[in-house]
N, C-alpha and C. Protein backbone atom coordinates (compact mmCIF):
# COMPACT_ATOMS: atom_id res chain seq x y z
N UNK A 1 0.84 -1.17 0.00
CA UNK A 1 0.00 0.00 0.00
C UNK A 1 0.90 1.24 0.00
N UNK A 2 0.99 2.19 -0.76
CA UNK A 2 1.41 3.37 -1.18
C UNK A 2 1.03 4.60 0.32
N UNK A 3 1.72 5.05 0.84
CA UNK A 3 1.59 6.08 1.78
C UNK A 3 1.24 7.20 1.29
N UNK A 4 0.80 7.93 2.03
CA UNK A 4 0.19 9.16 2.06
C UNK A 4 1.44 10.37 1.53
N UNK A 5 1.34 11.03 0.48
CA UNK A 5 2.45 12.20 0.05
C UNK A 5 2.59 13.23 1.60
N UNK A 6 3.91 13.41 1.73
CA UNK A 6 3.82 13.77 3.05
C UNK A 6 3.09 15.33 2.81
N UNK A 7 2.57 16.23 2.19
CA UNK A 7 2.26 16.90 2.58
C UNK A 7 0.64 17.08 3.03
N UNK A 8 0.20 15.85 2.48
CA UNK A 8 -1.27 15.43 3.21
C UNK A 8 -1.03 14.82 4.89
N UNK A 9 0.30 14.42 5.40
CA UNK A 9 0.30 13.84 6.59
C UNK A 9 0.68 15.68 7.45
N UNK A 10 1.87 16.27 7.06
CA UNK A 10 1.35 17.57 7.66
C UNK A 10 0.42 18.58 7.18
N UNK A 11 -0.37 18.66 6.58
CA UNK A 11 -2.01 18.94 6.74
C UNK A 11 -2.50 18.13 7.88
N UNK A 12 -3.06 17.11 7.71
CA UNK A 12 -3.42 16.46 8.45
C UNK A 12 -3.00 16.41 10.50
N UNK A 13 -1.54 16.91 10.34
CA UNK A 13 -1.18 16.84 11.45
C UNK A 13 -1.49 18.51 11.74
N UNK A 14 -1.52 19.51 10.75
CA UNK A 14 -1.21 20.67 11.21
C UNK A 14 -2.90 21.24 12.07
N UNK A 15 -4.05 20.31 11.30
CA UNK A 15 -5.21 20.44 11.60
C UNK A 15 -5.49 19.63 13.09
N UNK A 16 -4.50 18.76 13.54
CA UNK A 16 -4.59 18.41 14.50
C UNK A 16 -4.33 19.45 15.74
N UNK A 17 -3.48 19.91 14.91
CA UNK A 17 -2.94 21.10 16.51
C UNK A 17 -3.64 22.04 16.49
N UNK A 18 -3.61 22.60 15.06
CA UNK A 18 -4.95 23.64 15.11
C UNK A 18 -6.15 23.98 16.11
N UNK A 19 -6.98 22.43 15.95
CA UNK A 19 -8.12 21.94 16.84
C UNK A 19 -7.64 21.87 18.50
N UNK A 20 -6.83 21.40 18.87
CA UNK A 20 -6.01 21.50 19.98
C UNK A 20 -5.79 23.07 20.72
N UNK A 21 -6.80 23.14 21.37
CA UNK A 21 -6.16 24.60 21.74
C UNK A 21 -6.33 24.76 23.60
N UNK A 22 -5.53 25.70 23.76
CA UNK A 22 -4.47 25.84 25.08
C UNK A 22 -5.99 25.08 26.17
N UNK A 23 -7.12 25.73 25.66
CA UNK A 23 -8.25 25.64 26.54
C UNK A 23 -7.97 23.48 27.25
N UNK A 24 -7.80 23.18 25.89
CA UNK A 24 -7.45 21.24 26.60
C UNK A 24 -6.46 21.59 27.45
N UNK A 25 -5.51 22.00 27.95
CA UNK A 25 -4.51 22.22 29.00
C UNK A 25 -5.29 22.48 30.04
N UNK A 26 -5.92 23.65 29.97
CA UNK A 26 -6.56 24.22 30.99
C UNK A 26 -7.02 23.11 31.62
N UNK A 27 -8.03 22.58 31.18
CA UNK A 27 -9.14 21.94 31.85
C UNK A 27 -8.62 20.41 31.96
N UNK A 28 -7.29 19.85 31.44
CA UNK A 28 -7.19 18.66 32.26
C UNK A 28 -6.04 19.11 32.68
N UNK A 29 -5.71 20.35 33.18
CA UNK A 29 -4.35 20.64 34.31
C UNK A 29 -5.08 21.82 34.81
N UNK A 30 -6.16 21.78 35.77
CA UNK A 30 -6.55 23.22 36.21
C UNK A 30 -5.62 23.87 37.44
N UNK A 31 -5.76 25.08 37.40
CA UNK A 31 -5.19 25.99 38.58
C UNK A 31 -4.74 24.93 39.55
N UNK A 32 -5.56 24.18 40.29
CA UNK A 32 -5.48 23.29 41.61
C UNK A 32 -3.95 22.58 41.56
N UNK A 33 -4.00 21.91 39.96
CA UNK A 33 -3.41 20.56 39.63
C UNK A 33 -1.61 21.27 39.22
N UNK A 34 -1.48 22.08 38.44
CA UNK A 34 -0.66 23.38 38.27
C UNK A 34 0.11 23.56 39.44
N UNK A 35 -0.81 23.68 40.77
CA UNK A 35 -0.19 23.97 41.91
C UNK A 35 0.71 22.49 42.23
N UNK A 36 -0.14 21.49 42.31
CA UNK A 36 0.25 19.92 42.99
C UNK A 36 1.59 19.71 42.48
N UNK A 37 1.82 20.39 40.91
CA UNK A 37 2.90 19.89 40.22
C UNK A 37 3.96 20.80 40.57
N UNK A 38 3.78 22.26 41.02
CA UNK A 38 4.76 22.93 41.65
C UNK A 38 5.13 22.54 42.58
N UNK A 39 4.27 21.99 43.60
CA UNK A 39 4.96 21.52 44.64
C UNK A 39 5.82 19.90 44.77
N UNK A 40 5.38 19.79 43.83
CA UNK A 40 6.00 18.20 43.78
C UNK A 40 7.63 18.37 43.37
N UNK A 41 7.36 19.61 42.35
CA UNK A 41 8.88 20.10 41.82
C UNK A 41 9.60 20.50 43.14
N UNK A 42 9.12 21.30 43.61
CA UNK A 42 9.65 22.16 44.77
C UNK A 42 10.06 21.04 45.69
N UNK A 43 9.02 20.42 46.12
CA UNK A 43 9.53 19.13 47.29
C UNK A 43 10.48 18.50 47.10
N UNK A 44 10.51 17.26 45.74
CA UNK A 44 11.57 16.66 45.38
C UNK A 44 13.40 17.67 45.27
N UNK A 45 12.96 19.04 44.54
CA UNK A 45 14.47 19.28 44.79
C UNK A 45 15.00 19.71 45.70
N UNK A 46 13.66 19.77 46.70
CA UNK A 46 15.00 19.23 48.63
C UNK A 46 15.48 17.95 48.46
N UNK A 47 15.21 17.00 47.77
CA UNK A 47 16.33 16.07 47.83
C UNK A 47 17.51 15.80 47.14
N UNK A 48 17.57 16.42 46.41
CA UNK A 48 19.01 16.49 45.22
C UNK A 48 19.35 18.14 44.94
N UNK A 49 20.35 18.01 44.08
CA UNK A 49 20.93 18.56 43.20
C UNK A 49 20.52 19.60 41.83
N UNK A 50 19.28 18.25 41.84
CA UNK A 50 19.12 18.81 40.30
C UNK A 50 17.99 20.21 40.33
N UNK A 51 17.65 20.60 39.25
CA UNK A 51 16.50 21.70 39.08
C UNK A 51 15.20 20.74 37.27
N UNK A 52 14.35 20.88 37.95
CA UNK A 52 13.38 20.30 37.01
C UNK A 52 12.01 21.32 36.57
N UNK A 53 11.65 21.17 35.28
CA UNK A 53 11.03 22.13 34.68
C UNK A 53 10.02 21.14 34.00
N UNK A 54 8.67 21.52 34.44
CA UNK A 54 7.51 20.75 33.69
C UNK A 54 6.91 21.90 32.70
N UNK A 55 6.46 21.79 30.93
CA UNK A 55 5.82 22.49 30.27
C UNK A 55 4.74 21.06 29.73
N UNK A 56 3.79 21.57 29.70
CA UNK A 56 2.51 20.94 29.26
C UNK A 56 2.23 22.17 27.79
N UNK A 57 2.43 21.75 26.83
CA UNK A 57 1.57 22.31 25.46
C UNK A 57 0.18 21.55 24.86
N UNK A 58 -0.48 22.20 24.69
CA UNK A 58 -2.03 21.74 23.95
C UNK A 58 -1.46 21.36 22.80
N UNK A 59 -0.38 22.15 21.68
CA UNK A 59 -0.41 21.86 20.58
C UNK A 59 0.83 22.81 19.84
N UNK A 60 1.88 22.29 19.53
CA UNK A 60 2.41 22.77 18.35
C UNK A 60 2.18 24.35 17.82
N UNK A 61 2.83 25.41 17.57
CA UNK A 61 2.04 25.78 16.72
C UNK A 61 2.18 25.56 14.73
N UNK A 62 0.89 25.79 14.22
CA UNK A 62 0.53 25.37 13.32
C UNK A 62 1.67 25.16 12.69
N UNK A 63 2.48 26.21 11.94
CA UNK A 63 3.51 25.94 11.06
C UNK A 63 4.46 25.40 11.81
N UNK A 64 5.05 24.96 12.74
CA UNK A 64 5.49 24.18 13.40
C UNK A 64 4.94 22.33 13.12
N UNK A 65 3.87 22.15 13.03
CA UNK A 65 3.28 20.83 13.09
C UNK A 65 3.17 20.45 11.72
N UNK A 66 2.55 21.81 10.92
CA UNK A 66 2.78 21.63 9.00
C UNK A 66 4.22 21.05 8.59
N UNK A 67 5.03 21.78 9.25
CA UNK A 67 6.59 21.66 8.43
C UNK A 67 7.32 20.47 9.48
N UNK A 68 6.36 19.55 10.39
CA UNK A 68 6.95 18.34 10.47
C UNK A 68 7.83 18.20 11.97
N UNK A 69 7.87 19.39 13.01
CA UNK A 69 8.57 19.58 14.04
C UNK A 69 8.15 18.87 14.78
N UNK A 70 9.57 17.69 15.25
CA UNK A 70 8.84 16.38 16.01
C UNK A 70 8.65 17.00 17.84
N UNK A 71 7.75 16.00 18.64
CA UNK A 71 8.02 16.48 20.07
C UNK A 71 9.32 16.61 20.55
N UNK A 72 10.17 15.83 19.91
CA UNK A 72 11.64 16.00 20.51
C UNK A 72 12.29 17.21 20.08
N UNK A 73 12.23 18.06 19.18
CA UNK A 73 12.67 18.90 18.71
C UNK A 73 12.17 19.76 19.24
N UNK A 74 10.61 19.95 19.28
CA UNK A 74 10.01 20.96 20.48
C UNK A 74 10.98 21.03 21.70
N UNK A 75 10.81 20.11 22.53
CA UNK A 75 11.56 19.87 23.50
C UNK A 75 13.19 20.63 23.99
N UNK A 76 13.64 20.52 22.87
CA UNK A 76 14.89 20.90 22.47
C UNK A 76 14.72 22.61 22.61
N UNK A 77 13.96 22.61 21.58
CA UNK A 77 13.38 24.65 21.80
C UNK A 77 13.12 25.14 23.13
N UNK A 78 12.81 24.29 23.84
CA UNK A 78 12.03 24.96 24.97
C UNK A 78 12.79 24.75 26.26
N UNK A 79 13.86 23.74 25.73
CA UNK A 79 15.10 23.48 26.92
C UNK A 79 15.94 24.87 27.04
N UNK A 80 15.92 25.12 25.76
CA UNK A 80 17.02 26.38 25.28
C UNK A 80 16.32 27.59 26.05
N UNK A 81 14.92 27.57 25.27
CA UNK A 81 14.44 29.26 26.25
C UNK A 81 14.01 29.12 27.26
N UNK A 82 13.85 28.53 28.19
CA UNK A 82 13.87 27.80 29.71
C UNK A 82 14.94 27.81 30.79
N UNK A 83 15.90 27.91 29.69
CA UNK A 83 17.67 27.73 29.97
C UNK A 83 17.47 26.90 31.20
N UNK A 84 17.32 25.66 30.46
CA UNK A 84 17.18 24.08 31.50
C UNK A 84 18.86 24.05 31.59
N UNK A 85 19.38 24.33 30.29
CA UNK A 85 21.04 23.81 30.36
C UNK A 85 21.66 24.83 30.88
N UNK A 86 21.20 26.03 31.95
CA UNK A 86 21.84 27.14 32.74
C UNK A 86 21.98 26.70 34.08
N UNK A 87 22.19 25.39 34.84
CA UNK A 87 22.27 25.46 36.13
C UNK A 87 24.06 25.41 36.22
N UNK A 88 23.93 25.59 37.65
CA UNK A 88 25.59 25.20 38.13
C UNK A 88 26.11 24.41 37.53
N UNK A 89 25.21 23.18 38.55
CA UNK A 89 26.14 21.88 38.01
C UNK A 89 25.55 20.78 36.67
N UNK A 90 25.03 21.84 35.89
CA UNK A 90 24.18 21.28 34.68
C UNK A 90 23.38 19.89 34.99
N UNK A 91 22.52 19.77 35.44
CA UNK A 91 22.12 18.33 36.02
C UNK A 91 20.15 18.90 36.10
N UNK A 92 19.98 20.36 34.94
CA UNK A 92 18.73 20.40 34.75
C UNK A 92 17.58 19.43 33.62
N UNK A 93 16.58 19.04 34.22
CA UNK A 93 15.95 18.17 33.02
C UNK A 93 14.62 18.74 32.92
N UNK A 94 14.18 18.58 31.63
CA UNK A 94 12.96 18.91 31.00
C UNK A 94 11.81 18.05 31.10
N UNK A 95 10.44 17.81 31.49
CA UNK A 95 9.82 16.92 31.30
C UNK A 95 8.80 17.86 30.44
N UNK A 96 8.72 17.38 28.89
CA UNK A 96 7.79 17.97 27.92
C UNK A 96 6.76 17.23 27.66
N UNK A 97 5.38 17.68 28.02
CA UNK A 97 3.97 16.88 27.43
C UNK A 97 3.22 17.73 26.47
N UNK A 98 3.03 17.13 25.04
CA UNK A 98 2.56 18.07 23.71
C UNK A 98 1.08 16.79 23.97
N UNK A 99 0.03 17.46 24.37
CA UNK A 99 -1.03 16.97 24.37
C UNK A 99 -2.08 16.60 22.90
N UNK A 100 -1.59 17.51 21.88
CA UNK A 100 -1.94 17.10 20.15
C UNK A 100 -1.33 16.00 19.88
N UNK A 101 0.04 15.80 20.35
CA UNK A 101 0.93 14.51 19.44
C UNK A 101 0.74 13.41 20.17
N UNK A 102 0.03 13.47 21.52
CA UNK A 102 0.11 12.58 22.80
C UNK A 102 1.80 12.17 22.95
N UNK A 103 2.75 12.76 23.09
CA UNK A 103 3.83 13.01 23.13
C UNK A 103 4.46 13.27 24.69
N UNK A 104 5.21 12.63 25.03
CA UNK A 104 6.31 12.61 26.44
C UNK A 104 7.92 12.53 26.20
N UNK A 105 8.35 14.02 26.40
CA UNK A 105 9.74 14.02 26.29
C UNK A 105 10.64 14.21 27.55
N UNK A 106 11.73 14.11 27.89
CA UNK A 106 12.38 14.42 28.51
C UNK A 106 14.18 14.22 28.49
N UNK A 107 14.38 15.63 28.66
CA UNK A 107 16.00 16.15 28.08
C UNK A 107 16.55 16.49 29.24
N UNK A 108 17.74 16.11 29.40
CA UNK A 108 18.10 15.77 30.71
C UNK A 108 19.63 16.37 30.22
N UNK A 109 20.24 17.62 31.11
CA UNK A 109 21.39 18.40 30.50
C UNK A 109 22.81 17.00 30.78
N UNK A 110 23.67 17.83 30.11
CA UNK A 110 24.75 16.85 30.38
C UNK A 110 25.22 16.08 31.92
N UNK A 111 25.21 17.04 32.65
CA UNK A 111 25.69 16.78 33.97
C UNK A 111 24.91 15.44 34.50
N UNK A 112 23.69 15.07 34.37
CA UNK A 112 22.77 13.90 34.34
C UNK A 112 22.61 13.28 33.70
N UNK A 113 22.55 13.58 32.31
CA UNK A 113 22.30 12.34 31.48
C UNK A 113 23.42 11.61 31.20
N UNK A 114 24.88 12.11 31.74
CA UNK A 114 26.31 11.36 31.54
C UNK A 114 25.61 10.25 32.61
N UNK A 115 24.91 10.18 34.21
CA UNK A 115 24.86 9.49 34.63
C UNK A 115 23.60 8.57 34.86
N UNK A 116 22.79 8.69 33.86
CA UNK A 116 21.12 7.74 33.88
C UNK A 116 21.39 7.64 32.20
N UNK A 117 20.96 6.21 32.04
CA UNK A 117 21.04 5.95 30.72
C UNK A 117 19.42 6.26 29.75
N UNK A 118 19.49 6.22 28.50
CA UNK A 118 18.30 6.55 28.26
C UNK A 118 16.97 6.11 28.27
N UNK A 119 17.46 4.36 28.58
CA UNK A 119 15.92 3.90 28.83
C UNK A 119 15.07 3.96 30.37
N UNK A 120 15.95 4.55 31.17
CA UNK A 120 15.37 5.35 32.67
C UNK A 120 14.75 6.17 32.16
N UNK A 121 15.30 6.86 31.33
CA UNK A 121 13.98 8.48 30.89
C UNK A 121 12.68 7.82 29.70
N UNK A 122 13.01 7.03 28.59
CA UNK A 122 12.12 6.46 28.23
C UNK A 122 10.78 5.70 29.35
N UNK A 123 11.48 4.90 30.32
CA UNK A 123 10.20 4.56 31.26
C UNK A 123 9.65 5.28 31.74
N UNK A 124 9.99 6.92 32.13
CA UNK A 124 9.13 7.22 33.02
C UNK A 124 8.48 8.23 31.91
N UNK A 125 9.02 8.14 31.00
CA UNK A 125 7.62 8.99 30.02
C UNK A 125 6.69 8.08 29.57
N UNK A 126 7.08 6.43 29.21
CA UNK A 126 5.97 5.71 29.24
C UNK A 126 4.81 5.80 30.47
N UNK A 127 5.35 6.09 31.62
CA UNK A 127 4.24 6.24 33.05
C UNK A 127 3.27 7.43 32.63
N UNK A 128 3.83 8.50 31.97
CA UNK A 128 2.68 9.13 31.84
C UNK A 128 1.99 8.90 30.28
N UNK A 129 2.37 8.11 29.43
CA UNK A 129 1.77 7.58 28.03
C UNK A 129 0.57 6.66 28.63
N UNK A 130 1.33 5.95 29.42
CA UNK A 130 0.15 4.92 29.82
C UNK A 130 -1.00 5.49 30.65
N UNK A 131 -0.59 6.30 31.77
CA UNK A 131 -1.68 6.84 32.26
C UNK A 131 -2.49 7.56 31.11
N UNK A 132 -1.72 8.49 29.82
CA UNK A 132 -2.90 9.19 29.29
C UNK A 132 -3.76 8.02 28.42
N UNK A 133 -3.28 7.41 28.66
CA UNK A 133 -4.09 6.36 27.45
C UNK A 133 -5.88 6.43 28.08
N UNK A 134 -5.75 6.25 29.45
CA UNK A 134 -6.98 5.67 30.11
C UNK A 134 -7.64 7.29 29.95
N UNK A 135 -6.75 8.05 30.82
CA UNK A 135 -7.64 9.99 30.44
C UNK A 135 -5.95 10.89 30.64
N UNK A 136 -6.36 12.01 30.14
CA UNK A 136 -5.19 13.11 30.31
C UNK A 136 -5.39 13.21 32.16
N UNK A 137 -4.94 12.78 32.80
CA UNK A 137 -5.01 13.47 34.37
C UNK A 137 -3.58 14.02 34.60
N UNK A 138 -3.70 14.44 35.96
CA UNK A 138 -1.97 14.73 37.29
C UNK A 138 -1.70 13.75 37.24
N UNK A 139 -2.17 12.76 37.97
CA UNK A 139 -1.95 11.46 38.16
C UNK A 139 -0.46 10.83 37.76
N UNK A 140 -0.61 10.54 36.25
CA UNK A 140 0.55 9.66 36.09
C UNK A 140 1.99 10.95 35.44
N UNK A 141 1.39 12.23 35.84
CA UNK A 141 2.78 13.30 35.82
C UNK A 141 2.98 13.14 37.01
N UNK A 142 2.61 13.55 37.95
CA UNK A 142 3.04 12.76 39.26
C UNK A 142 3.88 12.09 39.83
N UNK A 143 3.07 11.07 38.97
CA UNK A 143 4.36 9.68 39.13
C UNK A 143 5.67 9.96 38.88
N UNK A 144 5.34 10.75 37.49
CA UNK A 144 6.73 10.65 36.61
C UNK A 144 7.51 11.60 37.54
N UNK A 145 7.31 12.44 37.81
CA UNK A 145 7.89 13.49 38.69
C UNK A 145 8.56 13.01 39.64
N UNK A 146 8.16 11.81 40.83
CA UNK A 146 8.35 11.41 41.59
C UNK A 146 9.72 10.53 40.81
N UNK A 147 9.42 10.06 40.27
CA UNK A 147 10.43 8.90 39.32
C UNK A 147 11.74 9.87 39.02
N UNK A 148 11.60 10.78 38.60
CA UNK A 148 12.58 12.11 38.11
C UNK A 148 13.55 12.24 38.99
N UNK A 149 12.17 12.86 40.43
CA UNK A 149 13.21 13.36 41.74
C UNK A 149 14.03 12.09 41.56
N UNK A 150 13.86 10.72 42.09
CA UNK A 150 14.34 9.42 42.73
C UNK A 150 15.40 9.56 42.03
N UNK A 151 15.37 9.42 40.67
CA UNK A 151 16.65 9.04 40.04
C UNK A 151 17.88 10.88 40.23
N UNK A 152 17.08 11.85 40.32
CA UNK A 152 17.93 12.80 40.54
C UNK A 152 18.90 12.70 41.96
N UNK A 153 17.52 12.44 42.51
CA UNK A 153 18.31 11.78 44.18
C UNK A 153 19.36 10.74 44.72
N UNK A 154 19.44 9.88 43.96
CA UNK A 154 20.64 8.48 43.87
C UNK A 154 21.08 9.33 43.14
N UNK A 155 21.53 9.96 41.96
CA UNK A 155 22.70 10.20 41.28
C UNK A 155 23.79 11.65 41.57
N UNK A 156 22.64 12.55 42.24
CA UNK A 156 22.78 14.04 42.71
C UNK A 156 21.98 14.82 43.51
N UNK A 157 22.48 13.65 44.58
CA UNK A 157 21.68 13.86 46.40
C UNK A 157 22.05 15.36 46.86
N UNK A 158 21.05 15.88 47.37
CA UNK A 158 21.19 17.01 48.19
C UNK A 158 22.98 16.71 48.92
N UNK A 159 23.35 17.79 49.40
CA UNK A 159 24.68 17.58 50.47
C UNK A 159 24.72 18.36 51.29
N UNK A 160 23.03 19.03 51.58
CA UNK A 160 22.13 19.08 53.00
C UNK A 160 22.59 20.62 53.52
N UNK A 161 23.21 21.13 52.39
CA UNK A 161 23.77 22.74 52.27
C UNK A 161 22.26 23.48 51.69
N UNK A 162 21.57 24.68 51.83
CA UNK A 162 20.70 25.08 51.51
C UNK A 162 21.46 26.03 49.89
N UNK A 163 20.74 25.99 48.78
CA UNK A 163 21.13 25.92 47.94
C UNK A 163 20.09 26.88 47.39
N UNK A 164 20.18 27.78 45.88
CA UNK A 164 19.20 28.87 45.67
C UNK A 164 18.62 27.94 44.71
N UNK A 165 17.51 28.04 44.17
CA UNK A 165 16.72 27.82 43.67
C UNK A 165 16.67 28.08 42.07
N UNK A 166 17.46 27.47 41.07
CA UNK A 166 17.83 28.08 39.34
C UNK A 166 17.15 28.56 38.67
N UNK A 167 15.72 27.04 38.67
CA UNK A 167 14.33 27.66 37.64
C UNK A 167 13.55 27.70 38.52
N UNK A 168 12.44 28.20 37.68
CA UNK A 168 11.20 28.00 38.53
C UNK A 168 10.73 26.55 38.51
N UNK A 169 10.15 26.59 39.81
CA UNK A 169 9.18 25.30 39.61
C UNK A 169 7.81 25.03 39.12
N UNK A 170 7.63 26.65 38.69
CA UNK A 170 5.63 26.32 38.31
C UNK A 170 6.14 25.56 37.19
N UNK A 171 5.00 25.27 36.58
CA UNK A 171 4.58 24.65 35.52
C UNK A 171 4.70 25.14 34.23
N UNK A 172 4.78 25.14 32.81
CA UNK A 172 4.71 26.06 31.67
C UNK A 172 3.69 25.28 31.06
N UNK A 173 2.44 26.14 30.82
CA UNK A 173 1.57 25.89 30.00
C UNK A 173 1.28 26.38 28.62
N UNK A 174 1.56 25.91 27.87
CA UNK A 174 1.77 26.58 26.72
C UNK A 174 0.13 26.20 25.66
């Protein structure tokens, strides 16, 4: 069977994001849930080292999704203007959810990803693939979050010195 000419697959995809708009963020990450995830950020990096940055996007934008820009490449964009790769001891990671592509990324700067290999970060974005399968909830970001701190914590434990704070911990809703 002959595939689709790719510029019917980005149409097709670009109308996906299109339809996708910020309002699906809203309403399966409301104000309440926004908060849960700040604090989960905030909590966990009393135990390590690292600094962690959650962005939730509804969708691509359009010419972005037309001309084929995968979630990982998003990801990549948003590490940069985030400046995930600006901490001390570079050991910042990204957890990216593009809710159009049903998409889970996570970029993990050098200082960490020299020490967790990549199918640790593949599992815990499957935790939240699988949770969205059943509905978009907190729930299985949560998890993943929790999974994040743990492995930030065995590899780049607090050393119980009070330390400033790099990024923020809210959330980016895009």
């Amino acid at each position: 069977m002959a595939s689709k000419p790719r510029h019917h697959r980005g149409a097709r995809r670009a109308l996906a994001h299109l339809l996708t708009t910020p309002l699906r963020a809203r309403r399966a990450f409301p104000a309440a849930d926004l908060h849960k995830l700040e604090a989960a950020v905030r909590d966990g990096e009393q135990r390590h080292r690292g600094e962690v940055r959650v962005v939730i996007e509804s969708a691509l934008p359009v010419r972005d999704a037309w001309a084929g820009v995968t979630p990982r490449q998003r990801a990549r964009t948003l590490f940069g203007l985030l400046e995930v790769w600006n901490t001390r001891e570079h050991v910042g990671v990204l957890l990216y959810i593009n809710l159009a592509d049903h998409a889970v990324e996570i970029l993990a700067d050098h200082g960490i990803a020299a020490k967790v290999d990549a199918q640790a970060w593949r599992a815990i974005c499957e935790t939240i693939t699988r949770g969205f399968a059943q509905r978009v909830t907190i729930a299985p970001v949560l998890d993943a979050l929790a999974q994040i701190n743990d492995l930030l914590a065995a590899h780049v434990p607090s050393d119980g010195t009070p330390r400033a704070n790099e990024l923020s911990d809210r959330p980016v809703v895009l």
